[in-house]
Protein backbone atom coordinates (compact mmCIF):
# COMPACT_ATOMS: atom_id res chain seq x y z
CA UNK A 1 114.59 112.83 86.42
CA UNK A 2 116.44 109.85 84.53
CA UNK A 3 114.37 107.09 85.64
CA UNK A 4 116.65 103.02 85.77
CA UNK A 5 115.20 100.09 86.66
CA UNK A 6 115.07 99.16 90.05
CA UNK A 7 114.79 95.64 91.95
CA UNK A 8 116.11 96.34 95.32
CA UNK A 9 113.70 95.34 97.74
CA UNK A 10 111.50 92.27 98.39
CA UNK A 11 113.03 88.57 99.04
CA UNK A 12 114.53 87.62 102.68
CA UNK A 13 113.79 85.92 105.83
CA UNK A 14 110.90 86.43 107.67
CA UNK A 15 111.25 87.60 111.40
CA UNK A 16 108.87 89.73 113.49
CA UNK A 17 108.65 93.36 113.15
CA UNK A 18 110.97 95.28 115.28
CA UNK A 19 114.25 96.99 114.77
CA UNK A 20 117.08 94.38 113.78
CA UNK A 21 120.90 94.33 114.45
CA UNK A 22 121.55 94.20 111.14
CA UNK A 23 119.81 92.75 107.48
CA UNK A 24 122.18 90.09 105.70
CA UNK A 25 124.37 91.04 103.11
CA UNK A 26 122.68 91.70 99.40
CA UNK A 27 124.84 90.91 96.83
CA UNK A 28 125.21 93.98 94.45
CA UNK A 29 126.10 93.09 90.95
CA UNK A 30 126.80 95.88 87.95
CA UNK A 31 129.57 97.74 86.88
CA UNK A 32 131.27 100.25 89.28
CA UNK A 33 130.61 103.41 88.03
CA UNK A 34 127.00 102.04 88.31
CA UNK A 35 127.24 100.85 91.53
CA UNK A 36 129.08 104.13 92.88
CA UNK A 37 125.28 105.85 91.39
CA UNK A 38 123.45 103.51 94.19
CA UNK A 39 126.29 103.84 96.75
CA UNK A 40 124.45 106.30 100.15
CA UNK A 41 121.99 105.23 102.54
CA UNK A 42 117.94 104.69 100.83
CA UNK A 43 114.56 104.65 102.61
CA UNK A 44 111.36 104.61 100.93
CA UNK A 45 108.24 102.77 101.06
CA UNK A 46 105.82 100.37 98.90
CA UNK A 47 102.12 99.62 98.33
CA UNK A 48 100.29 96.94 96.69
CA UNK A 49 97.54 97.86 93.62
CA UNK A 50 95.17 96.21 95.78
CA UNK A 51 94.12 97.13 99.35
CA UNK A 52 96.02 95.76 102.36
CA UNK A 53 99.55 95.73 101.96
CA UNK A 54 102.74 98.39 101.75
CA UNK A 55 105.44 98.98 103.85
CA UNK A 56 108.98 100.38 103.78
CA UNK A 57 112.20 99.46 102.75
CA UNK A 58 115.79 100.49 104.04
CA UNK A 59 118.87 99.88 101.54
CA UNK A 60 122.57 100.78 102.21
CA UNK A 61 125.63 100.54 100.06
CA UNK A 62 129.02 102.11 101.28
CA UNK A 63 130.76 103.66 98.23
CA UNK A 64 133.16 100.95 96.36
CA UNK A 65 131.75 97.56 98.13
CA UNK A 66 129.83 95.18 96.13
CA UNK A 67 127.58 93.96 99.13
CA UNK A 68 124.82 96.28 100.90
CA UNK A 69 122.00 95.51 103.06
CA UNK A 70 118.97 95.95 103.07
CA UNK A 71 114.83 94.60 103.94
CA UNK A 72 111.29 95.43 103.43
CA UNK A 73 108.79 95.85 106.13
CA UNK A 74 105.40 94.62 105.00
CA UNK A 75 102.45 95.74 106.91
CA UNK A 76 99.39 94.32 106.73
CA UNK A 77 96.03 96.37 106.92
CA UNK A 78 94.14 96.24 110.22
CA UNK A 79 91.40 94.85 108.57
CA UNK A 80 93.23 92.02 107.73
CA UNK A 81 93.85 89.21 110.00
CA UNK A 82 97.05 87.12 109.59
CA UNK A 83 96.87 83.30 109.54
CA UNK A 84 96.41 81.38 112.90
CA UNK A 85 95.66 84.79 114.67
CA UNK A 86 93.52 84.90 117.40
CA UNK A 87 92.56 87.91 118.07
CA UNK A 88 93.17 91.46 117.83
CA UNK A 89 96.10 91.24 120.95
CA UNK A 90 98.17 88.89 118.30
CA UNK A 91 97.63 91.41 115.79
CA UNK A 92 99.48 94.39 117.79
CA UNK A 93 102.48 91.78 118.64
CA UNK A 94 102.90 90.88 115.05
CA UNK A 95 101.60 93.62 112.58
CA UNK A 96 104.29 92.99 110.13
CA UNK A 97 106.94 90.76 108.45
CA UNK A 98 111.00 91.95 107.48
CA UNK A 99 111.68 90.27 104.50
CA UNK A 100 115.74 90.97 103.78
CA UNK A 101 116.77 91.70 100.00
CA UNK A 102 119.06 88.79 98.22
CA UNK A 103 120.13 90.38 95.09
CA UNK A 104 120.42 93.46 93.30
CA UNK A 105 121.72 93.74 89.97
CA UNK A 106 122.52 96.88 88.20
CA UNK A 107 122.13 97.33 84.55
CA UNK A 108 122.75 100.96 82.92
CA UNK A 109 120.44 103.14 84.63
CA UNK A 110 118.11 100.11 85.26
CA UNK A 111 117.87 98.08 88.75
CA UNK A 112 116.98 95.19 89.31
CA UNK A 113 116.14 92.71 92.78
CA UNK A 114 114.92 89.84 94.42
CA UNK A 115 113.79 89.30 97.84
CA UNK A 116 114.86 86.37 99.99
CA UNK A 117 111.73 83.80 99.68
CA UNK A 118 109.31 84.45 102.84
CA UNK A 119 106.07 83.02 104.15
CA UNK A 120 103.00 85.08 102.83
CA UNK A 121 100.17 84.94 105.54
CA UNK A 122 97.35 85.86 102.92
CA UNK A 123 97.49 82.93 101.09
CA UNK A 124 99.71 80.46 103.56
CA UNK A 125 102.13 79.55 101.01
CA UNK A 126 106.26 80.54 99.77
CA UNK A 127 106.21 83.70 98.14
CA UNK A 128 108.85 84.75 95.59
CA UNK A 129 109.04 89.09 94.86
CA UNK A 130 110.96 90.83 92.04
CA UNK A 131 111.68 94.26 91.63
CA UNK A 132 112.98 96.88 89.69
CA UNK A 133 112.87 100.41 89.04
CA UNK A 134 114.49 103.73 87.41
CA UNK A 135 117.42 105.97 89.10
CA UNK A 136 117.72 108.78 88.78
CA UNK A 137 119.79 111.33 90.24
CA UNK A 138 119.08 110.88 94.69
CA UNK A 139 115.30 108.64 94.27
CA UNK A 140 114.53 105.44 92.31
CA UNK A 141 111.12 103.82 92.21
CA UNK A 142 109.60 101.32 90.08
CA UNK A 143 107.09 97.95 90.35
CA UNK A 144 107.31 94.48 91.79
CA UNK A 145 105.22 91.27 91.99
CA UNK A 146 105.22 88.78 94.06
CA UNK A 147 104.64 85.15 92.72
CA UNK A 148 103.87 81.35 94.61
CA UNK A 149 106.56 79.86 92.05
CA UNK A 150 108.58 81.73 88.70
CA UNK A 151 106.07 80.11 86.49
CA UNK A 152 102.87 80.86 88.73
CA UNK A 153 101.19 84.11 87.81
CA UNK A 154 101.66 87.25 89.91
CA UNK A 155 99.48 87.22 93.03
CA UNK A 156 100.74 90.53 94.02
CA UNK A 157 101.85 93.69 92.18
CA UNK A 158 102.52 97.29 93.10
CA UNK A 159 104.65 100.31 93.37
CA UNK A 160 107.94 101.50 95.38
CA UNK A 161 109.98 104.31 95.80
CA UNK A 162 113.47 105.12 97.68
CA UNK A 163 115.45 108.29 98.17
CA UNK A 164 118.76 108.72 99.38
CA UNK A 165 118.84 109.90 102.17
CA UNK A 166 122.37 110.32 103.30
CA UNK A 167 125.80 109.57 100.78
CA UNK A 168 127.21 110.12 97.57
């Protein structure tokens, strides 16, 4: 496997969990034989280093657009209880967030992202999340962290993975 960096996944709105018409667009920024690599439809999933957090993450670019969509679904372990719950009933209504992906960038084999700033319920403040992986060939993965402000250290860090599953 050729492995590229890879930032497709973390910054958006947040919304309740549930499916969605539609994420907003995510600007996708490279060169086009590059982008015609991520081009296909990409599901995959992430997990903190820590205990308590992962999720999944949907991505789709149509071969020769510059604009996809895509989100990541963060989950939040049972054990956990989000801000201002009260009780395990609120828990079942609202067991995770959709944060939508703002940016991707493409850079040789190496990707790049940002999520859409969202509300983190585990420390009740903005959170910010970069990305970015390796591609190679139908599957790119990488890290990400998630940070209060750019200059802030990382409050969050962990692992992701996508694969194509359908185009190109």
């Amino acid at each position: 496997m050729r492995r590229a960096g890879a930032c497709l996944i973390l910054l958006g709105s947040v919304a309740a969990c549930g499916v969605r018409q539609s994420a907003g667009p995510v600007p996708v920024e490279g060169p086009r034989a590059g982008l015609d690599s991520l081009s296909g439809e990409w599901r995959g999933e992430y997990w903190t280093t820590g205990p308590g957090r992962h999720g999944t993450l949907r991505f789709t670019l149509r071969p020769g657009a510059d604009t996809a969509y895509g989100e990541v679904e963060m989950t939040f372990s049972p054990s956990l209880r989000l801000y201002g719950d009260s009780g395990d009933a609120d828990l079942k209504r609202r067991p995770c967030t959709v944060i939508d992906i703002a940016v991707v960038r493409l850079e040789g084999p190496r990707v790049r992202g940002t999520l859409a700033p969202y509300w983190d319920p585990d420390c009740d403040c903005r959170a910010v999340t970069v990305f970015e992986g390796g591609l190679s060939a139908n599957r790119v993965e990488g890290t990400f962290t998630s940070r209060t402000a750019p200059s802030e250290p990382a409050r969050l860090t962990g692992h992701w993975y996508a694969d194509r599953t359908r185009g190109r």
